[in-house]
C-alpha atoms as a PDB file:
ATOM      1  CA  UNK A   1      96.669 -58.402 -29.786  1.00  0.00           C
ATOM      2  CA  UNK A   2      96.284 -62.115 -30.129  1.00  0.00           C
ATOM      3  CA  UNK A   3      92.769 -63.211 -31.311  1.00  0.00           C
ATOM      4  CA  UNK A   4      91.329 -66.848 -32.282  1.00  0.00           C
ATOM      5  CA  UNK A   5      88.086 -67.159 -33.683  1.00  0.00           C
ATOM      6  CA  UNK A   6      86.383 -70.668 -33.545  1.00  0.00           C
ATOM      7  CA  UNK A   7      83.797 -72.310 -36.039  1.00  0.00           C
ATOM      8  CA  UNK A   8      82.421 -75.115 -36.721  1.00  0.00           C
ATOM      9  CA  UNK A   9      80.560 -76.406 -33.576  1.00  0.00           C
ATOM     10  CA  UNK A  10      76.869 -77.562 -33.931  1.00  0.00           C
ATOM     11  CA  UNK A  11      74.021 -80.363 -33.253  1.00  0.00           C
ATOM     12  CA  UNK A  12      75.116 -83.699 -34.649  1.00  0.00           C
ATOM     13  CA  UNK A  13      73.653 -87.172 -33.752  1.00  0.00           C
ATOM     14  CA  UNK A  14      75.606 -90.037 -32.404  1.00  0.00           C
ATOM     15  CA  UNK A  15      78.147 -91.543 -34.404  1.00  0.00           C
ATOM     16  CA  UNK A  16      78.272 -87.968 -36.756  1.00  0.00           C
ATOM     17  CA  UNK A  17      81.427 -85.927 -37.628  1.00  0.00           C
ATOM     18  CA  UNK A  18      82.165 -82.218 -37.000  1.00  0.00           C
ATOM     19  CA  UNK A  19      85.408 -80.282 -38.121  1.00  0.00           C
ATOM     20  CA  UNK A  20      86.015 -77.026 -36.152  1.00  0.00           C
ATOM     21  CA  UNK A  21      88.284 -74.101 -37.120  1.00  0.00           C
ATOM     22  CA  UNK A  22      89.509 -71.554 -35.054  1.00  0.00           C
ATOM     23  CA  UNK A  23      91.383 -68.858 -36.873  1.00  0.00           C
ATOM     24  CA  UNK A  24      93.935 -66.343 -35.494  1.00  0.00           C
ATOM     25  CA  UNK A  25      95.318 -63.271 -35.587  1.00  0.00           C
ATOM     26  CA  UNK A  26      97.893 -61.159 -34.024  1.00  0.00           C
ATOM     27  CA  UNK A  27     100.535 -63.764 -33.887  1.00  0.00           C
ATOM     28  CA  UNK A  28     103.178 -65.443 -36.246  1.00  0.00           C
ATOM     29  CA  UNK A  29     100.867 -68.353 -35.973  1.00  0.00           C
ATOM     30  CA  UNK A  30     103.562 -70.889 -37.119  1.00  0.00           C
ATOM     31  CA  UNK A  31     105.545 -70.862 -34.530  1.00  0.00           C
ATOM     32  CA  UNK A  32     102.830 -71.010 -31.546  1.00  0.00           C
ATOM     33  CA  UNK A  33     101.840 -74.192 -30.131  1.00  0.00           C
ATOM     34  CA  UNK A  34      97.621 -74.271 -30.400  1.00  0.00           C
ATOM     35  CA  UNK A  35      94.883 -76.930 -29.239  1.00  0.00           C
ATOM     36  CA  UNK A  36      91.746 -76.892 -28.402  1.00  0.00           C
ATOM     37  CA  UNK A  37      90.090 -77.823 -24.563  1.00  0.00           C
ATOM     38  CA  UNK A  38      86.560 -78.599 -23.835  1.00  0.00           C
ATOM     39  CA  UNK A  39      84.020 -77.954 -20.935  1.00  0.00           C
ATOM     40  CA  UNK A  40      80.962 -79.512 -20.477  1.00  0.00           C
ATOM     41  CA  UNK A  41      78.130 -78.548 -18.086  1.00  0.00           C
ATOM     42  CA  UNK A  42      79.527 -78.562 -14.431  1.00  0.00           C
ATOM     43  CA  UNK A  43      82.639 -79.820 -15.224  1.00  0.00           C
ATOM     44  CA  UNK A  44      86.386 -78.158 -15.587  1.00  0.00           C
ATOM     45  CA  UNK A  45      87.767 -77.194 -18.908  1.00  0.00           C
ATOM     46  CA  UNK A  46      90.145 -80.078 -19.996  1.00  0.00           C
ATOM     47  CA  UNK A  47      92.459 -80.351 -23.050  1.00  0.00           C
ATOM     48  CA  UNK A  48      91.448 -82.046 -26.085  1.00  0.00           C
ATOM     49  CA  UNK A  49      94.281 -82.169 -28.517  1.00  0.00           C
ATOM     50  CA  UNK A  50      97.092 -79.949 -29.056  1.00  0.00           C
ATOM     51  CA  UNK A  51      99.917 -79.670 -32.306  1.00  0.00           C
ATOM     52  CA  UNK A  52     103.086 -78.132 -31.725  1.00  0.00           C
ATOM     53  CA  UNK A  53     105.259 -76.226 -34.564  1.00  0.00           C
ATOM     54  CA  UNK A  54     106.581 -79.182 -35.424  1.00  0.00           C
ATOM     55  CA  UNK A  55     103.502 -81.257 -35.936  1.00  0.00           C
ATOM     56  CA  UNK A  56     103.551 -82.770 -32.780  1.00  0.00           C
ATOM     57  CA  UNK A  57     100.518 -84.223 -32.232  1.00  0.00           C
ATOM     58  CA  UNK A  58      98.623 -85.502 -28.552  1.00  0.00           C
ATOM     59  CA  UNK A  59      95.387 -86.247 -27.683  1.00  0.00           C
ATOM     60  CA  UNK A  60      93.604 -86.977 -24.890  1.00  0.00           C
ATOM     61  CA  UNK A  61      92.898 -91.068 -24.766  1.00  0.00           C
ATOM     62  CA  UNK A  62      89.145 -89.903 -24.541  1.00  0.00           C
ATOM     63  CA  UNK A  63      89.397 -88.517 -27.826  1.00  0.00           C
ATOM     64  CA  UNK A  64      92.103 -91.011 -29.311  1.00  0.00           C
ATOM     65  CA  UNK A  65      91.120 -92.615 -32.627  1.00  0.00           C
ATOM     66  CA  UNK A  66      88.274 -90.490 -33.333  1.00  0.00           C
ATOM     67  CA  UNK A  67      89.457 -86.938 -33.018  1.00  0.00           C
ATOM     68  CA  UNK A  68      92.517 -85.307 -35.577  1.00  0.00           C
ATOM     69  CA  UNK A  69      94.457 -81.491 -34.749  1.00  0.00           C
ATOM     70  CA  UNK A  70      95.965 -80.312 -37.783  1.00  0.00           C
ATOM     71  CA  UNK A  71      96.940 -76.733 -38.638  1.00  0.00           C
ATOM     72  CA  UNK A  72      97.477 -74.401 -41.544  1.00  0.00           C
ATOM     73  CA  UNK A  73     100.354 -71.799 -41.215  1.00  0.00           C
ATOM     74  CA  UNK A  74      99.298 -70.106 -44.605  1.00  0.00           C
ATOM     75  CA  UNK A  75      95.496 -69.884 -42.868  1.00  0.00           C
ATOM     76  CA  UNK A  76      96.651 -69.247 -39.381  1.00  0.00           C
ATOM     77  CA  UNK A  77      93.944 -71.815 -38.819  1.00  0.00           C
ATOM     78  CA  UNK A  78      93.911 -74.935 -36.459  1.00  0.00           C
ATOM     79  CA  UNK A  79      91.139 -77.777 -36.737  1.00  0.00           C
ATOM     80  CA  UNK A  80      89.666 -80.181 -35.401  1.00  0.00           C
ATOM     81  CA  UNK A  81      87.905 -83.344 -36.910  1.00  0.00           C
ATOM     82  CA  UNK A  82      85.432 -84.908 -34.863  1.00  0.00           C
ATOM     83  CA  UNK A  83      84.349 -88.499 -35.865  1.00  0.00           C
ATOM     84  CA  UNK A  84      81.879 -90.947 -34.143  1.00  0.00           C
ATOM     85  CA  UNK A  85      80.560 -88.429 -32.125  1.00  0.00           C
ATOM     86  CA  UNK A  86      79.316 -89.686 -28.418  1.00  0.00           C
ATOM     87  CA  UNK A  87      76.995 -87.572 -26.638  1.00  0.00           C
ATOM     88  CA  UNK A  88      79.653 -87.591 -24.049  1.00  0.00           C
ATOM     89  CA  UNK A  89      81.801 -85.236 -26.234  1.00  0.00           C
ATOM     90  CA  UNK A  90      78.963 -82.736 -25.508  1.00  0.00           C
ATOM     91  CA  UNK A  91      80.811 -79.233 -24.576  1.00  0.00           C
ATOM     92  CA  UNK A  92      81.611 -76.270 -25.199  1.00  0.00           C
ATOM     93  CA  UNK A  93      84.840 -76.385 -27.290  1.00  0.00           C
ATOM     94  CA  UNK A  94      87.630 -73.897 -27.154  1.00  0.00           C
ATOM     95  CA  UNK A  95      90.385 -72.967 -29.299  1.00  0.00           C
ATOM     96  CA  UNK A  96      94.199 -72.480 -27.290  1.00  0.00           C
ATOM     97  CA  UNK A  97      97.381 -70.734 -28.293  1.00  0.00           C
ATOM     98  CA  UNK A  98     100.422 -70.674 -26.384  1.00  0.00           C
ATOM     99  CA  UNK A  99     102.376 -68.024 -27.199  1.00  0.00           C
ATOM    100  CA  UNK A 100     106.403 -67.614 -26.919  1.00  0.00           C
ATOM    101  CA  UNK A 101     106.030 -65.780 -23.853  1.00  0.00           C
ATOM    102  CA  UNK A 102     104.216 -68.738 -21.818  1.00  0.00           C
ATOM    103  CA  UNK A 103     100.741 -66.712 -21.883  1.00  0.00           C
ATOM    104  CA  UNK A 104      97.693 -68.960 -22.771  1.00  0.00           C
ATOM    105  CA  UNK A 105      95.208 -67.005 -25.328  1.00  0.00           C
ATOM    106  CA  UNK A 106      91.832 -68.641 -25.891  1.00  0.00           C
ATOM    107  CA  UNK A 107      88.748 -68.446 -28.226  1.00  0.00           C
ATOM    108  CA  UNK A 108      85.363 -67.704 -27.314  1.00  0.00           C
ATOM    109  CA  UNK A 109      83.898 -71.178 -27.981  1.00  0.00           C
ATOM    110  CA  UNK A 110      82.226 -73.151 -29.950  1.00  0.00           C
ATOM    111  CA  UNK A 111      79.035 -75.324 -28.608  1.00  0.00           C
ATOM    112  CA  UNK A 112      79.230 -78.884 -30.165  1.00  0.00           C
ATOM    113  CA  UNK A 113      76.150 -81.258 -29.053  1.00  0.00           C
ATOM    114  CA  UNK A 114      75.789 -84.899 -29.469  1.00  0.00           C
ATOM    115  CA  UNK A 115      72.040 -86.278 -29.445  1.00  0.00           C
ATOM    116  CA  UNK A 116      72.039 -89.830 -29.128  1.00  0.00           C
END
C-alpha cells in the first residue's frame, strides 16, 4: 500500500519561502516518478512540478524561477522549495506518485497561504 505524507505547508507573507516534504511508503521510491499539484479555492487541481528517476525536472511556467522539486531516494522524500511567495500560489498543495503500473497515488495535502 502506497502512502505519501506531506509537510511543510503554512502562512507565509509575500515574497517568503516554504519547503514542503512529502514522504512515502510502500513503494521502491527511486524508481517512481513524483510531483506535487495544487488547488486553490474553486479552481481544478493543476500540476506544479514533477522529477522523474532520472532527475528530470519540469515546472509549470507559473512556478518557473521561484519553485525547485528535488528528491531523496535514501528518504523516500520529495520537496518542494517555494521562494517569493505570491498570494496567488495560495492552495492546497499535494504530493503525486506515479507508480510503474500507470496508477496516480496522492497525499492528503498540505495548505500553503500567501498574505500579501
Amino acid at each position: 500500500q502506497v502512502q505519501l505524507v506531506e509537510s511543510g505547508g503554512g502562512l507565509v507573507q509575500a515574497g517568503g519561502s516554504l519547503r514542503l516534504s512529502c514522504a512515502a511508503s510502500g513503494t521502491t521510491f527511486e524508481i517512481n516518478t513524483v510531483g506535487w499539484y495544487r488547488q486553490a479555492p474553486g479552481k481544478e487541481r493543476d500540476s506544479v512540478a514533477r522529477i522523474t528517476p532520472a532527475y528530470i525536472r519540469t515546472y509549470a511556467d507559473s512556478v518557473k524561477g521561484r519553485f525547485t522539486i528535488s528528491r531523496d531516494n535514501t528518504k523516500n522524500t520529495v520537496y518542494l522549495q517555494m521562494n517569493a511567495l505570491k498570494p496567488e500560489d495560495t492552495a492546497v498543495y499535494y504530493c503525486l506518485l506515479i507508480g510503474l503500473d500507470g496508477q496516480t497515488y496522492w497525499g492528503q495535502g498540505t495548505q500553503v497561504t500567501v498574505s500579501s
